[in-house]
C-alpha atoms as a PDB file:
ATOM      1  CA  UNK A   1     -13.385   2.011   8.809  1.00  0.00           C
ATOM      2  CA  UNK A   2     -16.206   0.178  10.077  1.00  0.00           C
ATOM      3  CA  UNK A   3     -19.768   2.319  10.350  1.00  0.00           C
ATOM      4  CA  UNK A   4     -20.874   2.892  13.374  1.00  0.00           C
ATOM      5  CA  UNK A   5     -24.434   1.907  14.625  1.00  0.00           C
ATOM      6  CA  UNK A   6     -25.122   6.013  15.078  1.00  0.00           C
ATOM      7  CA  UNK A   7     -24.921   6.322  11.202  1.00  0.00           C
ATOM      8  CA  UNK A   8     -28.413   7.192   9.936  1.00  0.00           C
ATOM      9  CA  UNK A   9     -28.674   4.921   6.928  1.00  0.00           C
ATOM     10  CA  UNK A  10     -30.658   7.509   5.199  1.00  0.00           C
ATOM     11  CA  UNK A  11     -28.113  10.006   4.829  1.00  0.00           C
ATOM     12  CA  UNK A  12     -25.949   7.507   3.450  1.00  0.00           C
ATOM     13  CA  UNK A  13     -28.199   6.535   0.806  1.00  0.00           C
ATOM     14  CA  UNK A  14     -27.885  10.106  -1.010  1.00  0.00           C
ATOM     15  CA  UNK A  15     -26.346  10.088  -3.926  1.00  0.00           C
ATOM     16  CA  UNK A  16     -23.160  11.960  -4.425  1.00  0.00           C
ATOM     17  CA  UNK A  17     -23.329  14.249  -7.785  1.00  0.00           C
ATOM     18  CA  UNK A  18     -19.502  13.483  -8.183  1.00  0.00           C
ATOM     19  CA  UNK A  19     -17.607  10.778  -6.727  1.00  0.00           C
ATOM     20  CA  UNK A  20     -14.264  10.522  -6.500  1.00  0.00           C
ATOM     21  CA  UNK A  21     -12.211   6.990  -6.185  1.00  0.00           C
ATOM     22  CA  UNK A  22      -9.999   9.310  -3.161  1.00  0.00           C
ATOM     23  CA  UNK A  23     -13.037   9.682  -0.715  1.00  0.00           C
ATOM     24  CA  UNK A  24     -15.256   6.853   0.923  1.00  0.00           C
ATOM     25  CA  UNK A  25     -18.311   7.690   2.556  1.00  0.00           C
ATOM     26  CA  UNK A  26     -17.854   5.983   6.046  1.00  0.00           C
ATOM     27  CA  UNK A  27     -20.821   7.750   8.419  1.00  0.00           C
ATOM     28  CA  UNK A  28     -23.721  10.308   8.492  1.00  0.00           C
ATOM     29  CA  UNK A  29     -26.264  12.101  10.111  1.00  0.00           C
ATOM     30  CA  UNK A  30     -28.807  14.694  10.135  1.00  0.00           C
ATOM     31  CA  UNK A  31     -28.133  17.631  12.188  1.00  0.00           C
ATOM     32  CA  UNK A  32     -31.279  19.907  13.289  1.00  0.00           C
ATOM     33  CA  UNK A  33     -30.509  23.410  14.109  1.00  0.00           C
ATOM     34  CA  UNK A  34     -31.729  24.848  16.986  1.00  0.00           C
ATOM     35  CA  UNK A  35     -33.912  28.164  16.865  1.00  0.00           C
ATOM     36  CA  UNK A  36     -31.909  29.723  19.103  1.00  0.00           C
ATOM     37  CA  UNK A  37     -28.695  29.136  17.512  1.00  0.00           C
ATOM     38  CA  UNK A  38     -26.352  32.254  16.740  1.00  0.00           C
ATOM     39  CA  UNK A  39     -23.795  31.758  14.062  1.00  0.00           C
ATOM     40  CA  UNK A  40     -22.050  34.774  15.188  1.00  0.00           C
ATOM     41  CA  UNK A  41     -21.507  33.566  18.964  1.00  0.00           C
ATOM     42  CA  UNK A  42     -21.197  29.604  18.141  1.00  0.00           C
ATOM     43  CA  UNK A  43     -17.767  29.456  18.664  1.00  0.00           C
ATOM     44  CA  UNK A  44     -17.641  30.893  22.205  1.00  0.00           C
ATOM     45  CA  UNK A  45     -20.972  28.932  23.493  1.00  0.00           C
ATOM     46  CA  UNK A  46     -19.081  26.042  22.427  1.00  0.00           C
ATOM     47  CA  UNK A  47     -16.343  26.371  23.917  1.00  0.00           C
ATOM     48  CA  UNK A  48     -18.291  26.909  27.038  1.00  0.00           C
ATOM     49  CA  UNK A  49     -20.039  23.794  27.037  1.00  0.00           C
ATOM     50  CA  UNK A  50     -17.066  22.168  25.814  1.00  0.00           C
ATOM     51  CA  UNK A  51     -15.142  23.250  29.248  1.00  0.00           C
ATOM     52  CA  UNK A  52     -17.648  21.908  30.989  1.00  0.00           C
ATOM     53  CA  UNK A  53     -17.427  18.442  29.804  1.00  0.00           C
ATOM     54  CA  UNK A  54     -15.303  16.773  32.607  1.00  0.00           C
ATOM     55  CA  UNK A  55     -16.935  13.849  34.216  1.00  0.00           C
ATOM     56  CA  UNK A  56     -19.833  14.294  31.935  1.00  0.00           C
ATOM     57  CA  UNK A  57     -20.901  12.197  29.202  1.00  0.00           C
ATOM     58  CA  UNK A  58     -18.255   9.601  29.963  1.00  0.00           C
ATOM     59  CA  UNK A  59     -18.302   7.308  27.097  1.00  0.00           C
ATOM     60  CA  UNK A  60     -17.498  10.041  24.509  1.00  0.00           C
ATOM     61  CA  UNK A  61     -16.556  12.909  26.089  1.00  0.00           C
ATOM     62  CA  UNK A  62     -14.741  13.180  29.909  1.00  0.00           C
ATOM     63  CA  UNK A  63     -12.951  16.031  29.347  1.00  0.00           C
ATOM     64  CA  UNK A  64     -12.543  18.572  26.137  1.00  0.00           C
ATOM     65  CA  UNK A  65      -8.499  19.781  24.647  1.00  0.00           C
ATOM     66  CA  UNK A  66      -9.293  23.223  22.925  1.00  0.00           C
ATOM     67  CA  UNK A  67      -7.257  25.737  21.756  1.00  0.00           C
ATOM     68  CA  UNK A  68      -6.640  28.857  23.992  1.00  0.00           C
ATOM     69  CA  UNK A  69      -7.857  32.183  22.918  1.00  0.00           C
ATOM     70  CA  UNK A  70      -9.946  30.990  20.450  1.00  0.00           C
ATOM     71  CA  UNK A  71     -12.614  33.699  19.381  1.00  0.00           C
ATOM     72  CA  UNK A  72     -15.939  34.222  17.343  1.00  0.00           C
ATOM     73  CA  UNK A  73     -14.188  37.123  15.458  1.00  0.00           C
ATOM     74  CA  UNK A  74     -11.541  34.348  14.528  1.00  0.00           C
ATOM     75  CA  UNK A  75     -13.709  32.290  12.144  1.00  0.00           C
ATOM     76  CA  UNK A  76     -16.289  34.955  11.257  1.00  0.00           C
ATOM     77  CA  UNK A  77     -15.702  34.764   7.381  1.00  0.00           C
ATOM     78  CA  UNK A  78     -17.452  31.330   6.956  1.00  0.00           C
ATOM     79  CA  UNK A  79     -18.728  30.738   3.796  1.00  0.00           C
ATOM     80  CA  UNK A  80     -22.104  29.437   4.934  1.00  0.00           C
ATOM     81  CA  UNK A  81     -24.347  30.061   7.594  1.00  0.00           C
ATOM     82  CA  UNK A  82     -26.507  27.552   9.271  1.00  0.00           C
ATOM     83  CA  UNK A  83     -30.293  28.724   9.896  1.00  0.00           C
ATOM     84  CA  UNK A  84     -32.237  28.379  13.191  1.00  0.00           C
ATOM     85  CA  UNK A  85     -35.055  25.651  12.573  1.00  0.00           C
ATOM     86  CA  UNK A  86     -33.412  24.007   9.011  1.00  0.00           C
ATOM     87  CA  UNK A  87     -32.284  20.407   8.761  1.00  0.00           C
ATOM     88  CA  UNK A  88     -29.250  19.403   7.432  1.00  0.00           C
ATOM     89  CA  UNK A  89     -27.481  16.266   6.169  1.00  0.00           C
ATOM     90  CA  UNK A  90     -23.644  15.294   7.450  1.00  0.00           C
ATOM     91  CA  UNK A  91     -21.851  13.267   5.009  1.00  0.00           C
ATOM     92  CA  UNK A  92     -18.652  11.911   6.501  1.00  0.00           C
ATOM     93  CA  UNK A  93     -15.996  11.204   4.039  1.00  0.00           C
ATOM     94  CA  UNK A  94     -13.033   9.804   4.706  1.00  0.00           C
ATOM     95  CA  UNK A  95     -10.115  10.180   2.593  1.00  0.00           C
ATOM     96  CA  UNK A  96      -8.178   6.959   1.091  1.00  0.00           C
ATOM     97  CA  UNK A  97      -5.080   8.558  -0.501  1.00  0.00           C
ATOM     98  CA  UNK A  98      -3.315  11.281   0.085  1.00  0.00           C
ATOM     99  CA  UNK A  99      -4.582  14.694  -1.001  1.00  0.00           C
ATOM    100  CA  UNK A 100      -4.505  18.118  -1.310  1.00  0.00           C
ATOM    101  CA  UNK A 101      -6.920  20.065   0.843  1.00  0.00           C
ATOM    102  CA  UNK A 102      -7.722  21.907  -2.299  1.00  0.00           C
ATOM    103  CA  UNK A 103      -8.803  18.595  -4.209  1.00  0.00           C
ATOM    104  CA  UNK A 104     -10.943  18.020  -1.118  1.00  0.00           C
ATOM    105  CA  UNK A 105     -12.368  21.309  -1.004  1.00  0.00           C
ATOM    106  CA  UNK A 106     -13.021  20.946  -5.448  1.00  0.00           C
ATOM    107  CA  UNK A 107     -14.756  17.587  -4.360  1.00  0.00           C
ATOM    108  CA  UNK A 108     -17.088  19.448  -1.592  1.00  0.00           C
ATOM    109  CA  UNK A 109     -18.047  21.986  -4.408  1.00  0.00           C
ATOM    110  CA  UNK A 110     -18.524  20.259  -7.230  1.00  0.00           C
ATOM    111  CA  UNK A 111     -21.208  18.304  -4.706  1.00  0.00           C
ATOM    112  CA  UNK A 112     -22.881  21.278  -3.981  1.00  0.00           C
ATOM    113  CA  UNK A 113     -21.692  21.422  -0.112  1.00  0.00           C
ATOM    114  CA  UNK A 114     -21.997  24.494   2.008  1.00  0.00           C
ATOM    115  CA  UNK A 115     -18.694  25.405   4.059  1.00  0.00           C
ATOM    116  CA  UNK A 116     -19.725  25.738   7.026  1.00  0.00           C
ATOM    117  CA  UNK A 117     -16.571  26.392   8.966  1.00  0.00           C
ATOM    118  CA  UNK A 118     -15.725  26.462  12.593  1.00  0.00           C
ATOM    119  CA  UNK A 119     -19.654  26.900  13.818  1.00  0.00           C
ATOM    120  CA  UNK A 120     -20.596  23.628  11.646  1.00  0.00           C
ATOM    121  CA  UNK A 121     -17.951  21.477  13.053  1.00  0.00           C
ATOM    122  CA  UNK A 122     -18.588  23.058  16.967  1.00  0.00           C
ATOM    123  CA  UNK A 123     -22.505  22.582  16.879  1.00  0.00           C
ATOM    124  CA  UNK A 124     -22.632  19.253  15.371  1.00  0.00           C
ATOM    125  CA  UNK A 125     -19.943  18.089  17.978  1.00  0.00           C
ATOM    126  CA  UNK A 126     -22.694  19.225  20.437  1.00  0.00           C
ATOM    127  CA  UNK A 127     -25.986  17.513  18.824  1.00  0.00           C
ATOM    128  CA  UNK A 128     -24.317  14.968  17.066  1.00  0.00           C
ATOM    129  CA  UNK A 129     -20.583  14.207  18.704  1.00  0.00           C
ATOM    130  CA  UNK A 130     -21.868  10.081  19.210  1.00  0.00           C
ATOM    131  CA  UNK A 131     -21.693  10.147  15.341  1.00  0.00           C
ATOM    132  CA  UNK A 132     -17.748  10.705  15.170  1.00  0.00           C
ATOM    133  CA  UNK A 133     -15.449   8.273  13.914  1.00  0.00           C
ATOM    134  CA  UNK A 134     -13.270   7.773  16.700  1.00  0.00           C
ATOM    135  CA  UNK A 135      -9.309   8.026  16.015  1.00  0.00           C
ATOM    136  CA  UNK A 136     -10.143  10.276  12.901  1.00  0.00           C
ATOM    137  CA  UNK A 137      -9.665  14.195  12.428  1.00  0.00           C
ATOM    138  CA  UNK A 138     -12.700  15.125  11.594  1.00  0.00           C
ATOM    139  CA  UNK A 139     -12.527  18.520   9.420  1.00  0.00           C
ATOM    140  CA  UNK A 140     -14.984  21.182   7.782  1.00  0.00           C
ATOM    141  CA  UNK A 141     -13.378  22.819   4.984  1.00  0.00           C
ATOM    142  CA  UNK A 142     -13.843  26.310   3.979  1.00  0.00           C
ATOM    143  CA  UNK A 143     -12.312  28.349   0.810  1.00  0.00           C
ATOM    144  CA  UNK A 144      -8.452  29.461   1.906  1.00  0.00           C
ATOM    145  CA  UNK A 145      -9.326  33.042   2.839  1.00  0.00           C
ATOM    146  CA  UNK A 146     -12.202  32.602   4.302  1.00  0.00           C
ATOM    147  CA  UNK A 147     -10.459  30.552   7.237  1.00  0.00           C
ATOM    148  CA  UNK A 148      -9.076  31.379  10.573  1.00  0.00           C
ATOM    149  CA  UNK A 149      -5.670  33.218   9.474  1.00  0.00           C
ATOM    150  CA  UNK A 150      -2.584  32.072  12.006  1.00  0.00           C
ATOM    151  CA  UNK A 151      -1.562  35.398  14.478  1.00  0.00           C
ATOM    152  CA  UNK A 152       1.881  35.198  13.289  1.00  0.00           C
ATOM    153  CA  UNK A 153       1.386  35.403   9.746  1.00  0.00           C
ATOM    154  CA  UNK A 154      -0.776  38.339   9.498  1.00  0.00           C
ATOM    155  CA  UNK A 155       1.499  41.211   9.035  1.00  0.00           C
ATOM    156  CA  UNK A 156       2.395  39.537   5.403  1.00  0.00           C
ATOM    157  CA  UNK A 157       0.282  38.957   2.647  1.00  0.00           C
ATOM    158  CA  UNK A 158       2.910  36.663   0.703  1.00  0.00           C
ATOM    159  CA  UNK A 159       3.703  34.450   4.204  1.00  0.00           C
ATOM    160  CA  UNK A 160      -0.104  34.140   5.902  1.00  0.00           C
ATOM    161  CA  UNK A 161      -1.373  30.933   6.862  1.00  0.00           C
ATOM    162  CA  UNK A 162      -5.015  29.829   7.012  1.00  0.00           C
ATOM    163  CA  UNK A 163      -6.093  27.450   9.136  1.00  0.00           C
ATOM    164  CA  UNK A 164      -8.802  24.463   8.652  1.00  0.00           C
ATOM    165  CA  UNK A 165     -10.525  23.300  11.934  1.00  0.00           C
ATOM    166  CA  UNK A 166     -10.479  19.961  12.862  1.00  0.00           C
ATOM    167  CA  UNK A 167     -11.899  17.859  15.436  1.00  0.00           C
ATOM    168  CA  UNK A 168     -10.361  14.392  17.129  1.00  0.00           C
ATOM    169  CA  UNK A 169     -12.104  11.996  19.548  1.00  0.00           C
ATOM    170  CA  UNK A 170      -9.405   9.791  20.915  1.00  0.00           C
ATOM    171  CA  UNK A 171      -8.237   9.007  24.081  1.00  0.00           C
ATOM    172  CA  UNK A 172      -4.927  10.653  25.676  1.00  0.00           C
ATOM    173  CA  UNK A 173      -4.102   8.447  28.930  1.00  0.00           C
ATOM    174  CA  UNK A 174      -0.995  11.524  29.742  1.00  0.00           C
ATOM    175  CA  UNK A 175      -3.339  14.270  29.009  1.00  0.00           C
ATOM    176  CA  UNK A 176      -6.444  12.618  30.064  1.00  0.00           C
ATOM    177  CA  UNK A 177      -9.009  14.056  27.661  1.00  0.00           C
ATOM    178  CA  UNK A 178     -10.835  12.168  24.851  1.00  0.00           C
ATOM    179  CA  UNK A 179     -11.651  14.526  22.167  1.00  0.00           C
ATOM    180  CA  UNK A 180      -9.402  17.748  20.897  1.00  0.00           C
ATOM    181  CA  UNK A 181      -9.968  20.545  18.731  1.00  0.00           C
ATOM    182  CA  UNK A 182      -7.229  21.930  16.217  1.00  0.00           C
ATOM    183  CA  UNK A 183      -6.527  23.740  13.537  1.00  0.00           C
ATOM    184  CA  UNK A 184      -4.382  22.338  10.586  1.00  0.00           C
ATOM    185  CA  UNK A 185      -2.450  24.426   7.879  1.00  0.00           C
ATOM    186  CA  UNK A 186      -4.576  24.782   4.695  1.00  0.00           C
ATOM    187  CA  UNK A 187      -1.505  24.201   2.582  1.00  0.00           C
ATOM    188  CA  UNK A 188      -0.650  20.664   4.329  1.00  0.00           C
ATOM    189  CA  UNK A 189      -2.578  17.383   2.659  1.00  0.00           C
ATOM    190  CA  UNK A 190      -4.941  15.573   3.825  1.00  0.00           C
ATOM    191  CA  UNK A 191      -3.421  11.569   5.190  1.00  0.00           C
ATOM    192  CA  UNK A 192      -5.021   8.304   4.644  1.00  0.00           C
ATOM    193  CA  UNK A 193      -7.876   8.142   6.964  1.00  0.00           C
ATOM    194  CA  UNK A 194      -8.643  11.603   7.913  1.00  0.00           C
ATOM    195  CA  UNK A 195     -11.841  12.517   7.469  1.00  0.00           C
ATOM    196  CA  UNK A 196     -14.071  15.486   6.313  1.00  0.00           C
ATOM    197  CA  UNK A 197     -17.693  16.623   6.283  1.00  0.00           C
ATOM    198  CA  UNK A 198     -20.513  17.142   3.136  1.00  0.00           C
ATOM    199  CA  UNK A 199     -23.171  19.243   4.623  1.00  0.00           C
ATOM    200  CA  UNK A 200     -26.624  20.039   2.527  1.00  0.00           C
ATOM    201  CA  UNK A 201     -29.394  21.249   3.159  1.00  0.00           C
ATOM    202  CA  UNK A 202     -32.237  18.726   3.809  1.00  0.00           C
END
């Protein structure tokens, strides 16, 4: 994939502690948090503003595909919380051959990454959503139990799914929206092209 013109160079030039021959580094940014921003209630302002995003911003964003009854309390085990007023670099990786989404989430660790879950992947879609790849599920891993576990797995320890969230800016000419919002089976790999974040602090 081609970098975009939105990259910031800079964040491309840091150096990865561990590098791995299965990821490419195809984009980055640097995402400023706001000092109003609420970890707790992230998911739901987002998905407010993301509603609203019909007509607006047409050359990304005309109209938002989100899950229903998706909740704050649903993803309130992240791993890392972003802080009001810190800066933060966005690594995008993309991934060249097939993988586990544990060997993905090794990779983020072993380069010192925070997991920063649901609210990571929501608020830089709203400061930062120019800096997408486009045609690329964009994901922000987490450790398994710390994700968004699926309704109808909950009753059984042995049987529960945990879900990764994952973001896609393409355009749907039936459906007629240009970016959705998932979730995606922990245990499932990640394909040839999809794409993940490295977020550090700045």
């Amino acid at each position: 994939m081609t970098k975009t013109e939105t990259t910031d160079t800079k964040v491309l030039n840091i150096p990865l502690i561990h590098e791995d021959p299965r990821f490419s580094l195809i984009g980055g940014f640097y995402l400023t948090i706001p000092s109003d921003y609420v970890s707790n209630t992230q998911v739901s302002s987002f998905c407010v503003e993301a509603s609203k995003t019909k007509g607006k911003h047409t050359e990304f964003c005309e109209k938002f595909l989100i899950p229903r009854n998706i909740s704050d309390e649903d993803f309130s085990n992240v791993s890392d919380k972003l802080e009001p007023g810190k800066i933060y670099s966005v690594q995008i990786l993309q991934v060249d051959e097939k993988t586990s989404t544990d060997d993905c989430l090794d990779f983020l660790i072993k380069n010192g990454a925070l997991l920063v879950g649901m609210q990571g992947l929501t608020l830089a879609w709203q400061l930062k959503k120019e800096c997408f790849p486009e045609g690329r599920w964009l994901t922000s891993l987490d450790y398994e139990k710390k994700l968004f576990c699926s309704p109808g797995s909950r009753n059984n320890n042995k049987t529960r799914k945990y879900e990764i969230p994952r973001v896609n800016r393409i355009w749907d000419e039936r459906l007629k929206f240009h970016w959705k919002l998932t979730t995606a089976w922990f245990k499932l790999p990640m394909d040839v092209e999809d794409c993940f974040i490295l977020v550090k602090p700045s």
